[in-house]
C-alpha atoms as a PDB file:
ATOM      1  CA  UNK A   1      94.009   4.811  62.475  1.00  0.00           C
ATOM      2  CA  UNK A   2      94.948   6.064  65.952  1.00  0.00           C
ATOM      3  CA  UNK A   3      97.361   4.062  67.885  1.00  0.00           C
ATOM      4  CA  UNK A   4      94.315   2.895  70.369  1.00  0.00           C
ATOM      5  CA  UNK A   5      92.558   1.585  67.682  1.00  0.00           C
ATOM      6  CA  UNK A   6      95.259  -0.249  66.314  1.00  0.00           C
ATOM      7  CA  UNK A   7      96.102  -1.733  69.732  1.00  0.00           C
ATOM      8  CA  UNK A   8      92.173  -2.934  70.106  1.00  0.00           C
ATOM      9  CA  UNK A   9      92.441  -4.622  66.910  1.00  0.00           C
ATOM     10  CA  UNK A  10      95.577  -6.631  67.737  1.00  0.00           C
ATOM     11  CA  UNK A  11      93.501  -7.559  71.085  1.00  0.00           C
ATOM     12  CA  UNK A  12      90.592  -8.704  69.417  1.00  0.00           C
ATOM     13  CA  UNK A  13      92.660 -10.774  67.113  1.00  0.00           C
ATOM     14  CA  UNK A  14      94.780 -12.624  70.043  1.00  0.00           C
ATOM     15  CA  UNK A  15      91.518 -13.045  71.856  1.00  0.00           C
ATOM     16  CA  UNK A  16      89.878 -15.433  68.838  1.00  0.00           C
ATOM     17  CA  UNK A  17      93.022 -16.931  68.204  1.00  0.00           C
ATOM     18  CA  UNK A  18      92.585 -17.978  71.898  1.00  0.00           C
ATOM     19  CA  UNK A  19      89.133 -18.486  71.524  1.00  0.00           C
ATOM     20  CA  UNK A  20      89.583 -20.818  68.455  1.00  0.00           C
ATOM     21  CA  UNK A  21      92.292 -22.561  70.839  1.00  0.00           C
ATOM     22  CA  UNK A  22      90.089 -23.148  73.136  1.00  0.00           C
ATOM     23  CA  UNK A  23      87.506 -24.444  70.950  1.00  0.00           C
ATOM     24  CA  UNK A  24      89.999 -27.132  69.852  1.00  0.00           C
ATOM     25  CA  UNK A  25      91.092 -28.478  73.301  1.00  0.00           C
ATOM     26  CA  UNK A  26      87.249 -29.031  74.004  1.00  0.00           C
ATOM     27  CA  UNK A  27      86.822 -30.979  71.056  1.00  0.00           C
ATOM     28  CA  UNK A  28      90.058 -33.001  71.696  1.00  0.00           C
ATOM     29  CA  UNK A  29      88.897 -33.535  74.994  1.00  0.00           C
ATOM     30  CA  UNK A  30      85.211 -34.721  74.361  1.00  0.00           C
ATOM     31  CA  UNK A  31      86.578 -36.626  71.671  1.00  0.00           C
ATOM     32  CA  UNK A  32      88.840 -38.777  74.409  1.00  0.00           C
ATOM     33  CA  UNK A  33      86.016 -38.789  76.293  1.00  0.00           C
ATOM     34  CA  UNK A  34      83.397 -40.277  74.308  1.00  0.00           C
ATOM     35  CA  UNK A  35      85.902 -42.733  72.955  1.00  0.00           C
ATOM     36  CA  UNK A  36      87.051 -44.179  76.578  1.00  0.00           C
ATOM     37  CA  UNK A  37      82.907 -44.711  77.470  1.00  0.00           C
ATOM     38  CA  UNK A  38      82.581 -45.831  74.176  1.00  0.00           C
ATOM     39  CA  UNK A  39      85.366 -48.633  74.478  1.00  0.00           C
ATOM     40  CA  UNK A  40      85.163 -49.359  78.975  1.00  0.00           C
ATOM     41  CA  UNK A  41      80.804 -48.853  79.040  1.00  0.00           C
ATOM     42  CA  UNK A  42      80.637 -51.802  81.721  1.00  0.00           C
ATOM     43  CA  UNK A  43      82.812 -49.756  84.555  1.00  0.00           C
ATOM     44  CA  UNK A  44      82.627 -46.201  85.857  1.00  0.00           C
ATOM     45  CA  UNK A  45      84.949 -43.189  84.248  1.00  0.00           C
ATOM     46  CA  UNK A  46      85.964 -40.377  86.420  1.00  0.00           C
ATOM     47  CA  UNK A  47      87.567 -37.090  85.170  1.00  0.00           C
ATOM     48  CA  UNK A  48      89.747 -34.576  87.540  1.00  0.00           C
ATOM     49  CA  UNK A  49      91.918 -31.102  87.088  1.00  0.00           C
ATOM     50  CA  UNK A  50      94.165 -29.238  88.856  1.00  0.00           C
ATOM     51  CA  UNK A  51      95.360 -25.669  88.044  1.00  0.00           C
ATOM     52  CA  UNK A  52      98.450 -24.384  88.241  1.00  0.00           C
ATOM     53  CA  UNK A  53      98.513 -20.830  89.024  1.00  0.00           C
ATOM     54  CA  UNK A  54     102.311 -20.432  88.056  1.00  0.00           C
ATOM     55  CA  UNK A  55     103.049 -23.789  86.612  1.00  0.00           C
ATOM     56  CA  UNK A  56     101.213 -26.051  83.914  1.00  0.00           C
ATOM     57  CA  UNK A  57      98.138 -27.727  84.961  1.00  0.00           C
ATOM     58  CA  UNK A  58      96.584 -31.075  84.897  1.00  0.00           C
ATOM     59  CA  UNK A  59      93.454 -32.931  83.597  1.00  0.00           C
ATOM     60  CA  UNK A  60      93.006 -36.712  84.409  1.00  0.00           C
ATOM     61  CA  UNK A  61      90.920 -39.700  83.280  1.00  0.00           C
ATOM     62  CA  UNK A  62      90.850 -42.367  85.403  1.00  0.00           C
ATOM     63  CA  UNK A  63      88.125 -45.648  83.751  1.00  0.00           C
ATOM     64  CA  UNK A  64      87.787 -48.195  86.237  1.00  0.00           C
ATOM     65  CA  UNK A  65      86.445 -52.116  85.486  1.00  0.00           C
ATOM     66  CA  UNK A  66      83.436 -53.615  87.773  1.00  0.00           C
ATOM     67  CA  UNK A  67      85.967 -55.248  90.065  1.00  0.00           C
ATOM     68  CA  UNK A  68      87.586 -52.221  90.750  1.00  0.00           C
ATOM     69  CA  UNK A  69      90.486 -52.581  88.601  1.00  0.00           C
ATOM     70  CA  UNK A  70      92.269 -49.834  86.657  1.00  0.00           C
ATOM     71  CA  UNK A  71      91.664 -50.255  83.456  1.00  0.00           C
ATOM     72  CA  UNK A  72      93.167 -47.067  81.821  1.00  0.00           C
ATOM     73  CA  UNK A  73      94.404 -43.759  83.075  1.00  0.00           C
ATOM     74  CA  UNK A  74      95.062 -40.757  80.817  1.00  0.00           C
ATOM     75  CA  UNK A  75      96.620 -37.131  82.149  1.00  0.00           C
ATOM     76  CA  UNK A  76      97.121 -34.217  80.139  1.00  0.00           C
ATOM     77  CA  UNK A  77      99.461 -31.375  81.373  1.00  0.00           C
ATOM     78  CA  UNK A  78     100.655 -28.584  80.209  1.00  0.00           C
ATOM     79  CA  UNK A  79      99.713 -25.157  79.567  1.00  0.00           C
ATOM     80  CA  UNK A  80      98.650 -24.577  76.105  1.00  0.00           C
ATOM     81  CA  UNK A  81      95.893 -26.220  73.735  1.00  0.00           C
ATOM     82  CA  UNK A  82      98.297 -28.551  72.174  1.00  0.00           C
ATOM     83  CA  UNK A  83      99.209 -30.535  74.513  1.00  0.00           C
ATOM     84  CA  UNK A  84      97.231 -33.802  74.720  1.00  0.00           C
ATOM     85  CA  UNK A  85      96.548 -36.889  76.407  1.00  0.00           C
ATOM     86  CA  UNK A  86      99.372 -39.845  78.016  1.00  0.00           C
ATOM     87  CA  UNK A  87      98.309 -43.174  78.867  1.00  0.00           C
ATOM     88  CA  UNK A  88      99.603 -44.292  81.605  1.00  0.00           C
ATOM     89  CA  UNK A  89     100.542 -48.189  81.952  1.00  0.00           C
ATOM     90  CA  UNK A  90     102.458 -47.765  85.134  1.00  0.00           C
ATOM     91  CA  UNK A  91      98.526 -47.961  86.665  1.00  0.00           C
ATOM     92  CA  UNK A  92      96.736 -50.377  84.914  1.00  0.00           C
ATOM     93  CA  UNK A  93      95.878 -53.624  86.774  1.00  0.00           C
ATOM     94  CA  UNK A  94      96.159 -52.236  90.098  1.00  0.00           C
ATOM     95  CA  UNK A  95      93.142 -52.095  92.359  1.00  0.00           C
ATOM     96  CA  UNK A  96      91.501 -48.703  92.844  1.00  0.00           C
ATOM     97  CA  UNK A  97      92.673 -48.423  96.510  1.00  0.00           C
ATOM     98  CA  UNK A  98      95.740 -49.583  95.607  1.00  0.00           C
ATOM     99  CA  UNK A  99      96.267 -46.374  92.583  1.00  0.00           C
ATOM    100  CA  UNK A 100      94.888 -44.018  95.034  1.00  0.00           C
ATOM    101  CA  UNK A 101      97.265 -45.077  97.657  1.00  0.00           C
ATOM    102  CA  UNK A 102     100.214 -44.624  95.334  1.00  0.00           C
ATOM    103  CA  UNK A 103      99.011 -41.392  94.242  1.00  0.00           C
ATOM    104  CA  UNK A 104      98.869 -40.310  98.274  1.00  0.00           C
ATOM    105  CA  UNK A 105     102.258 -41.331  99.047  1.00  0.00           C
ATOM    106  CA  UNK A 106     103.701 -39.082  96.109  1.00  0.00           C
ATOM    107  CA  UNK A 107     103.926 -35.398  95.561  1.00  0.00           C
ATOM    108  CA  UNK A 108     101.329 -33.463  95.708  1.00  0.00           C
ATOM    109  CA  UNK A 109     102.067 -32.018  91.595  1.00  0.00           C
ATOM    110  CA  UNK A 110      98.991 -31.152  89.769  1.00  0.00           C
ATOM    111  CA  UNK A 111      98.720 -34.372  88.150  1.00  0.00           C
ATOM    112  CA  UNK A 112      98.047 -35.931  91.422  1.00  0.00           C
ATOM    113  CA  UNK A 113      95.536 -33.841  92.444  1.00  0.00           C
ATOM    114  CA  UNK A 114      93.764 -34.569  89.112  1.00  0.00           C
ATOM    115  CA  UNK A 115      93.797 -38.011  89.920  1.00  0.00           C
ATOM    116  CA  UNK A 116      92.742 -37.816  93.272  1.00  0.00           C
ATOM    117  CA  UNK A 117      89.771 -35.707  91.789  1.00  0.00           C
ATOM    118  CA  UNK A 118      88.899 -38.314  88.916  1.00  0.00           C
ATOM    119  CA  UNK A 119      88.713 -41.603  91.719  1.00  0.00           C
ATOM    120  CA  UNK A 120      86.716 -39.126  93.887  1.00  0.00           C
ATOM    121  CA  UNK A 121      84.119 -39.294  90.728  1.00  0.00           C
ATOM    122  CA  UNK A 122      84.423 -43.093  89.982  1.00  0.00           C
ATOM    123  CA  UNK A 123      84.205 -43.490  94.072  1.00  0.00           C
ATOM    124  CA  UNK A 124      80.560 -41.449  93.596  1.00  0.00           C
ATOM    125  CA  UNK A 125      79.759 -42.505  90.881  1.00  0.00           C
ATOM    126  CA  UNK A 126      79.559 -45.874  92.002  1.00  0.00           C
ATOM    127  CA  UNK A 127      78.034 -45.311  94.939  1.00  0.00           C
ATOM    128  CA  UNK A 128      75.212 -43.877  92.945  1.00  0.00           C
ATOM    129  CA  UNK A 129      75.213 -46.747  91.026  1.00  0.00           C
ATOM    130  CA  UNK A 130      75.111 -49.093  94.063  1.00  0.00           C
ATOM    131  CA  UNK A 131      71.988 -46.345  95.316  1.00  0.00           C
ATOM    132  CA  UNK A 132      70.605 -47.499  92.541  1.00  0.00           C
ATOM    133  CA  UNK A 133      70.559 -51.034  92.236  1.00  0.00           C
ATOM    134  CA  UNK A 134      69.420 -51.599  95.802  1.00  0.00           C
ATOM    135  CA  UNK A 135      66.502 -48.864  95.013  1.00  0.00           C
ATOM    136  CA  UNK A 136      65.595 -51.311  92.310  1.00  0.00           C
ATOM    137  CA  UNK A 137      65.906 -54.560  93.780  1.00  0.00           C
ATOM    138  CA  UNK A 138      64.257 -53.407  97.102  1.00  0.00           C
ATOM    139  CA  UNK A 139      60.822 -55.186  97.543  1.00  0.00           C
ATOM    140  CA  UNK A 140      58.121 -52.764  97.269  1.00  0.00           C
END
């Protein structure tokens, strides 16, 4: 075979090595996913990322109770497809305002930014739920 051919080969084989990698980071990640709604199904769950063009990059999980207390966080950083999720005690028990003020007054690294992005979705995602429960208890 000509060199060309060769060289396509060897691309086609790092490309479904990557593709298989890829495959088993999604799994890994619905996996943690359907196992944190499974276990916190009475409060909201809100998911974030960050890239890092140059550096690793950052996916958060952020499960919040009805009160507004944190009752888990998980991040993930890193740049390949084995790297998985951290708990992360250091926030559980504080109020939602109170984890997204401490996450403001640090730096700005992609793991902040991935939290920022996951209480954004808890923030909606309770307002949506509030949406609905006054659309439903509203007299008709």
């Amino acid at each position: 075979m000509a060199i060309w051919q060769w060289a396509l080969l060897g691309l086609g084989i790092v490309w479904a090595i990557q593709a298989a990698g890829v495959w088993v980071q999604m799994q890994h990640y619905s996996d943690v996913f359907k196992g944190i709604t499974n276990q916190f199904n009475d409060g909201f769950v809100g998911a974030g990322h960050a890239r890092g063009r140059f550096r690793k990059g950052a996916i958060a999980m952020v499960v919040v109770g009805p009160d507004l207390t944190v009752e888990r966080v998980l991040t993930m950083t890193g740049r390949s497809v084995f790297a998985k999720f951290r708990r992360n005690r250091d926030f559980e028990g504080m109020t939602l305002e109170a984890l997204k003020q401490a996450r403001a007054a640090t730096g700005k690294d992609c793991t902040d930014t991935a939290i920022a992005k996951a209480i954004e979705q808890v923030e909606a995602a309770r307002a949506r739920g509030l949406e609905r429960e006054s659309a439903l208890g509203a007299p008709a």
